[in-house]
C-alpha atoms as a PDB file:
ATOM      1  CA  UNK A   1     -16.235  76.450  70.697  1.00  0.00           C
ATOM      2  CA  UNK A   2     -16.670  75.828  74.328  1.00  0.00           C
ATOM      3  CA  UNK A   3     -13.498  76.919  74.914  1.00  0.00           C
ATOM      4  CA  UNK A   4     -13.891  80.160  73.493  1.00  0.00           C
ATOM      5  CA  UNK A   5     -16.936  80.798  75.254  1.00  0.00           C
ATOM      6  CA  UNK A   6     -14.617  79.735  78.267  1.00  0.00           C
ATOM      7  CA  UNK A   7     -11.988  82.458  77.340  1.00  0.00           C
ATOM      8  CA  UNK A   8     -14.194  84.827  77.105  1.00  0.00           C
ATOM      9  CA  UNK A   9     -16.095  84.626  80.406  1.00  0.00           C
ATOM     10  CA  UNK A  10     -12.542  84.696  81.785  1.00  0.00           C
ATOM     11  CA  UNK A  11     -12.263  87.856  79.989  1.00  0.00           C
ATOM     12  CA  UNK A  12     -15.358  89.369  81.312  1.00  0.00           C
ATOM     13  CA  UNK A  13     -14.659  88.370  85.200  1.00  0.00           C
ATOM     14  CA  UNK A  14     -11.063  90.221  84.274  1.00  0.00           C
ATOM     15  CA  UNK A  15     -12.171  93.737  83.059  1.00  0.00           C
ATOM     16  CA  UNK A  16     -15.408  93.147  85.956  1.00  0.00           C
ATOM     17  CA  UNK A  17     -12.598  92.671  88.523  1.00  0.00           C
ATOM     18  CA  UNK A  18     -10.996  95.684  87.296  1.00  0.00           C
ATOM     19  CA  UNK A  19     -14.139  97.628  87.232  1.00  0.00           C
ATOM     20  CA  UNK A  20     -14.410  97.152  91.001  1.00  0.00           C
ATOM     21  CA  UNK A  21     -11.284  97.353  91.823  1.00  0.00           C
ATOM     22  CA  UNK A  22     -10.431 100.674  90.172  1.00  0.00           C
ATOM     23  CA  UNK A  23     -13.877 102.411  91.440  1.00  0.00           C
ATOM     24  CA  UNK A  24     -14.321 104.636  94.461  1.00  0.00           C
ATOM     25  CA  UNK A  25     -17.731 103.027  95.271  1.00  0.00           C
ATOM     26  CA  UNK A  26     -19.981 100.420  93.632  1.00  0.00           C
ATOM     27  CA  UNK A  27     -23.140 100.266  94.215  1.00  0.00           C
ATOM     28  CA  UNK A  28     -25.108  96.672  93.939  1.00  0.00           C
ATOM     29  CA  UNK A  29     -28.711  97.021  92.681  1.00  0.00           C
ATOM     30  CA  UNK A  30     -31.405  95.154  92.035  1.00  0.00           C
ATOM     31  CA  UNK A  31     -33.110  96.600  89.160  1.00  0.00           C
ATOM     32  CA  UNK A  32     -36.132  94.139  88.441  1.00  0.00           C
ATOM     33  CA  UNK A  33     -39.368  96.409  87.881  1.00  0.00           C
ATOM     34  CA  UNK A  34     -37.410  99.602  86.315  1.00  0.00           C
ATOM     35  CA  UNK A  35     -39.099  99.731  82.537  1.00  0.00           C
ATOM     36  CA  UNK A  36     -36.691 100.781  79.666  1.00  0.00           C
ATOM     37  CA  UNK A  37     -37.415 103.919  80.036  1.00  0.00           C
ATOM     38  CA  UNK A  38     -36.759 103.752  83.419  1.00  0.00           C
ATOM     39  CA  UNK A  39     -33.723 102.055  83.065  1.00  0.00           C
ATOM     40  CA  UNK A  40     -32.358 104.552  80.254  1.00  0.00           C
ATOM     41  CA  UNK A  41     -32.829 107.523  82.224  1.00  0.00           C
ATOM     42  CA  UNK A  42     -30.955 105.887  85.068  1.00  0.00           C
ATOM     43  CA  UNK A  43     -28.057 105.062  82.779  1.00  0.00           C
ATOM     44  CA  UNK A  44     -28.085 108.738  81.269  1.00  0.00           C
ATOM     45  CA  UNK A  45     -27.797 110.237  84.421  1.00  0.00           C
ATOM     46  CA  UNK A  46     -25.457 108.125  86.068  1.00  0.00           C
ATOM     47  CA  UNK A  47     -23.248 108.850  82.603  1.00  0.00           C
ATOM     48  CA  UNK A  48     -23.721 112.727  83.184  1.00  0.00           C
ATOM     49  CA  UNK A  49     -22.038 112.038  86.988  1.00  0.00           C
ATOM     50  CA  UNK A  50     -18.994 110.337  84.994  1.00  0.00           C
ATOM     51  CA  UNK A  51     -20.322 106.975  86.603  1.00  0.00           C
ATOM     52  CA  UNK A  52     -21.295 103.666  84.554  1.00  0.00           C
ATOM     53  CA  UNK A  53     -24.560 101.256  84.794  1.00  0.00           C
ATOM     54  CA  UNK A  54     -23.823  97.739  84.316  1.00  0.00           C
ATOM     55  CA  UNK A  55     -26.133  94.164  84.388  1.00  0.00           C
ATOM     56  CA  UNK A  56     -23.825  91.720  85.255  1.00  0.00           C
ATOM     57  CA  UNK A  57     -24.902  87.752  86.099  1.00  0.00           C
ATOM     58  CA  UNK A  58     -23.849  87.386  89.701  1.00  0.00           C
ATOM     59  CA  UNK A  59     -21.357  84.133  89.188  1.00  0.00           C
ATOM     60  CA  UNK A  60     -19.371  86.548  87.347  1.00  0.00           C
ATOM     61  CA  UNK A  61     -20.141  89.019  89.725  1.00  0.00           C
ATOM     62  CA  UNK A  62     -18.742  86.522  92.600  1.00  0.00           C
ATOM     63  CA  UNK A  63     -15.744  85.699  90.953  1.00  0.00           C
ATOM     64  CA  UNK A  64     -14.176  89.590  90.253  1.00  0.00           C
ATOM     65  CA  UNK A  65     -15.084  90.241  93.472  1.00  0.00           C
ATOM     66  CA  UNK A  66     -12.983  87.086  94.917  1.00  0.00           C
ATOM     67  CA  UNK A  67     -10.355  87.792  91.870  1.00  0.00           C
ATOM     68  CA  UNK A  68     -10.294  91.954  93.130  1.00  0.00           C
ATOM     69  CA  UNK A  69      -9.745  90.249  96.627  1.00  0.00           C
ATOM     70  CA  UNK A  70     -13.509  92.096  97.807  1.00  0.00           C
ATOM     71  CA  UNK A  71     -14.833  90.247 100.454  1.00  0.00           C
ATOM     72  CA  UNK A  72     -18.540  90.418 102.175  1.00  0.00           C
ATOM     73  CA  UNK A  73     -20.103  90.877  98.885  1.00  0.00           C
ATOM     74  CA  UNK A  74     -21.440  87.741  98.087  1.00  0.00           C
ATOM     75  CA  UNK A  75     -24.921  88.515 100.054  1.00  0.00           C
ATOM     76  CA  UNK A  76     -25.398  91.277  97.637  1.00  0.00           C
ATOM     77  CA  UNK A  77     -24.976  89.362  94.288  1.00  0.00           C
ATOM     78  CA  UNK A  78     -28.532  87.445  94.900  1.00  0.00           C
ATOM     79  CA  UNK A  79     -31.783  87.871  92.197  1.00  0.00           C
ATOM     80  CA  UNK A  80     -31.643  90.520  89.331  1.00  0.00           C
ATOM     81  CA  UNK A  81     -28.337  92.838  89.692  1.00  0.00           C
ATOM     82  CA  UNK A  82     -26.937  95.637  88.442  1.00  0.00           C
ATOM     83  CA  UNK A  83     -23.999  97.573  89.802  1.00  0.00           C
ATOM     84  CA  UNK A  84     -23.554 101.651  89.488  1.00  0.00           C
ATOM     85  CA  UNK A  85     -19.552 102.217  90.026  1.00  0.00           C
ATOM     86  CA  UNK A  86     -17.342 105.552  88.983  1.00  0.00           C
ATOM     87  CA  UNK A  87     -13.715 105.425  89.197  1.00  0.00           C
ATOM     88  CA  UNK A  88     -13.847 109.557  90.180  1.00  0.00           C
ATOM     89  CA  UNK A  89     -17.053 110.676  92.474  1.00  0.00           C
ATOM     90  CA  UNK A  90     -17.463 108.319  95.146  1.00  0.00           C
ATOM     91  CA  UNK A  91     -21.106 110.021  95.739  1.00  0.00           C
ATOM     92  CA  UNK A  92     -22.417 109.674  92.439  1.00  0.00           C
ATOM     93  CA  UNK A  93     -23.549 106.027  91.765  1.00  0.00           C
ATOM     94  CA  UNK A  94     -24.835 106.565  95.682  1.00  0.00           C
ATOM     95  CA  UNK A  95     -26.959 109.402  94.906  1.00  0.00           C
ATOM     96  CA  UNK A  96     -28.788 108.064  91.433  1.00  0.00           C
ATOM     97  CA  UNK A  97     -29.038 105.033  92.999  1.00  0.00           C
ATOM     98  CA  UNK A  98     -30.668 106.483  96.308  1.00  0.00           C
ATOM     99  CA  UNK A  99     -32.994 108.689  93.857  1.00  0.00           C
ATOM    100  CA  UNK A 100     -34.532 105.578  91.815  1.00  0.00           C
ATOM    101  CA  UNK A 101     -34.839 103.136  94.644  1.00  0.00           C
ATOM    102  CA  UNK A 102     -36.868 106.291  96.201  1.00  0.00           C
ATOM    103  CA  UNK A 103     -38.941 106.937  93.086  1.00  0.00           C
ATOM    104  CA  UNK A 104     -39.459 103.679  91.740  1.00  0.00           C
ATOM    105  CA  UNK A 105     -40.589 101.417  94.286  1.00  0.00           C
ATOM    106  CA  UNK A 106     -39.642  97.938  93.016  1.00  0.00           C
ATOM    107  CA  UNK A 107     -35.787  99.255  92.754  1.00  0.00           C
ATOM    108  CA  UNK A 108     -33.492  98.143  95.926  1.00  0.00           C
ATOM    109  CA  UNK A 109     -30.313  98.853  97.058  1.00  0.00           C
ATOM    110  CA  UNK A 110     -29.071  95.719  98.084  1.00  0.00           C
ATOM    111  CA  UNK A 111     -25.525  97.152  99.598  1.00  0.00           C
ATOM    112  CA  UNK A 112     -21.860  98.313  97.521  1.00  0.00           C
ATOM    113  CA  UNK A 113     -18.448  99.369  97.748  1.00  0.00           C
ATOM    114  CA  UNK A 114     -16.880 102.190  99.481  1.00  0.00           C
ATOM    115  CA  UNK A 115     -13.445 102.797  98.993  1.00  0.00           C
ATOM    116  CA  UNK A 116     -12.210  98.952  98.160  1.00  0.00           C
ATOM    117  CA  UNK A 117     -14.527  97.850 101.789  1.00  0.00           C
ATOM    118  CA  UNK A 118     -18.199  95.996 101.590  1.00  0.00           C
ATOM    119  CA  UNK A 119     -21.223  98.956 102.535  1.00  0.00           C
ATOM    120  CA  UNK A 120     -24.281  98.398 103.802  1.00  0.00           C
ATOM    121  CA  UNK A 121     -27.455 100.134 102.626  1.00  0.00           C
ATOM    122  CA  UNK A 122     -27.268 102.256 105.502  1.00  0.00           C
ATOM    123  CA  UNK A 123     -24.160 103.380 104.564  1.00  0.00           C
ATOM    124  CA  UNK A 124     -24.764 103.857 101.124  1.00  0.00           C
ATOM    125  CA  UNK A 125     -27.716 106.313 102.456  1.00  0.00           C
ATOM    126  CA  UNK A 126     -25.702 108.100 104.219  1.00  0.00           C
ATOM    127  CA  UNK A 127     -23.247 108.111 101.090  1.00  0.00           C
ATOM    128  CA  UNK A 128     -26.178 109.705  99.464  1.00  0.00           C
ATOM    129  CA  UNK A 129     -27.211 112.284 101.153  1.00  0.00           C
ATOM    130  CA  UNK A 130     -23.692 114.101 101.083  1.00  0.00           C
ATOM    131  CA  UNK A 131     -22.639 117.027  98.489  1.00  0.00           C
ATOM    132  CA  UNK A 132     -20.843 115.571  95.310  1.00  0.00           C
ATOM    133  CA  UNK A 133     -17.297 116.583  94.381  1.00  0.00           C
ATOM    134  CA  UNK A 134     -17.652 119.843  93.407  1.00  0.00           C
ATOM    135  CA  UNK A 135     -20.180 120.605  96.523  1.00  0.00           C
ATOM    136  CA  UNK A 136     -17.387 119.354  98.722  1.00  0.00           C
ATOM    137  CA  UNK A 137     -14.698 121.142  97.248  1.00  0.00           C
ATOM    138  CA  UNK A 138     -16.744 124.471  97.210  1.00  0.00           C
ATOM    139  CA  UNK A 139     -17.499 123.662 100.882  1.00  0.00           C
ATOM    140  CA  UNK A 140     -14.009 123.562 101.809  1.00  0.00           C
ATOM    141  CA  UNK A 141     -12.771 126.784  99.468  1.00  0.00           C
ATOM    142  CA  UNK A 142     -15.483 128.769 101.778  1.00  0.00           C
ATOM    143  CA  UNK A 143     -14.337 127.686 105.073  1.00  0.00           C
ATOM    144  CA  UNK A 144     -10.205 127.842 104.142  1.00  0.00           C
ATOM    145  CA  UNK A 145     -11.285 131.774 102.810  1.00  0.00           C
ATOM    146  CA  UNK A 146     -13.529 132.753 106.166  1.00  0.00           C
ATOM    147  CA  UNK A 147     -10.372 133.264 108.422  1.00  0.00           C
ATOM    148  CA  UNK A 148      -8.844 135.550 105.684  1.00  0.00           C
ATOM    149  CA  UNK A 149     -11.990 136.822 105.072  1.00  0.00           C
ATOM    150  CA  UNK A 150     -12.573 138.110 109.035  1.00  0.00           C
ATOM    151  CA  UNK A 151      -8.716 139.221 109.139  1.00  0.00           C
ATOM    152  CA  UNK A 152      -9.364 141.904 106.468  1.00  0.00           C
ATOM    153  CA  UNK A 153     -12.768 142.601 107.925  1.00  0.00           C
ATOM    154  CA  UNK A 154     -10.698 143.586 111.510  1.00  0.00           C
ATOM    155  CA  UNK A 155      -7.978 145.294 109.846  1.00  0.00           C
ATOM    156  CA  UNK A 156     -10.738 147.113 107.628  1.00  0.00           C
ATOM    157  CA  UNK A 157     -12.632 148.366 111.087  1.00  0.00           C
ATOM    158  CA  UNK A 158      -9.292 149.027 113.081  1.00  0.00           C
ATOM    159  CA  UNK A 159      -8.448 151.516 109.560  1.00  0.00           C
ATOM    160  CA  UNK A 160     -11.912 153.276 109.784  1.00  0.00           C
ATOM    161  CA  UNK A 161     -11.845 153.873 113.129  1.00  0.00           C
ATOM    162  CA  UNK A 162      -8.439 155.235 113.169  1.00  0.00           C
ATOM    163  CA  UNK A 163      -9.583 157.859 110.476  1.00  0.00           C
ATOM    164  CA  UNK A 164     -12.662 158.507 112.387  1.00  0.00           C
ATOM    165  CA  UNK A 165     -10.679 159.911 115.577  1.00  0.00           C
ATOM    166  CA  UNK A 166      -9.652 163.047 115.743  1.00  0.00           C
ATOM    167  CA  UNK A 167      -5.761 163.830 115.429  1.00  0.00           C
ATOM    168  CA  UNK A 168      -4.123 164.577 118.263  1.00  0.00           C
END
């Protein structure tokens, strides 16, 4: 018996080290105060971003973390935690995150994961704040198609005025 229960924490810290390893960002959360529905909501939306909500105790939180070789996370996994991680949009987990520890005053980010490297809360605010995937990638189509966009403008203008003076 109490080595099955053994076994199977060892199973947990496995796929929990995986979890972190394979995400673009965790963030750590403490999540004491959010009610059910609360809580629900936040999982539902952070599910629509394609990222996952998890309450985790933090001994097994400490030992993925050591076993996915993260280090300067142990000051994070302190009281009540939750993490919000996505293996796809780095921004997501951020921006819910940022959203309920701003609406719901007993929620706190207590710091996360950016790209495999410890994040303070400051960075994880600034994480926030920026456009998700999609915004980026929108963001960059417009400013790759503005160059081609002002060449045909020119050769557009150079055409009309050409057929606006007289022949010779």
């Amino acid at each position: 018996m109490k080595q099955e229960k053994l076994s199977q924490k060892e199973a947990l810290v496995t796929e929990v080290a995986a979890n972190l390893k394979g995400a673009k960002s965790v963030i750590v959360v403490d999540y004491l105060g959010l009610t059910v529905e609360q809580a629900t909501a936040m999982r539902a939306e952070l599910r629509e971003q394609g990222a996952t909500m998890q309450v985790i105790k933090n001994t097994v939180l400490r030992r993925a973390a050591e076993e996915a070789g993260l280090e300067g996370l142990e000051e994070f996994f302190v009281g009540p935690t939750a993490i919000a991680y996505s293996e796809e949009d780095p921004v997501a987990p951020a921006k819910v995150a940022a959203k309920y520890a701003k609406d719901v005053e007993s929620v706190e980010i207590k710091g996360g994961i950016i790209e495999g490297k410890a994040a303070t809360l400051e960075e994880i605010q600034a994480l926030a704040t920026l456009p998700n995937r999609d915004g980026l990638l929108s963001m960059l189509v417009s400013v790759l198609q503005a160059p081609v966009r002002d060449f045909a403008l020119a050769v557009k203008a150079v055409a009309e005025k050409k057929d606006d003076e007289p022949a010779a």
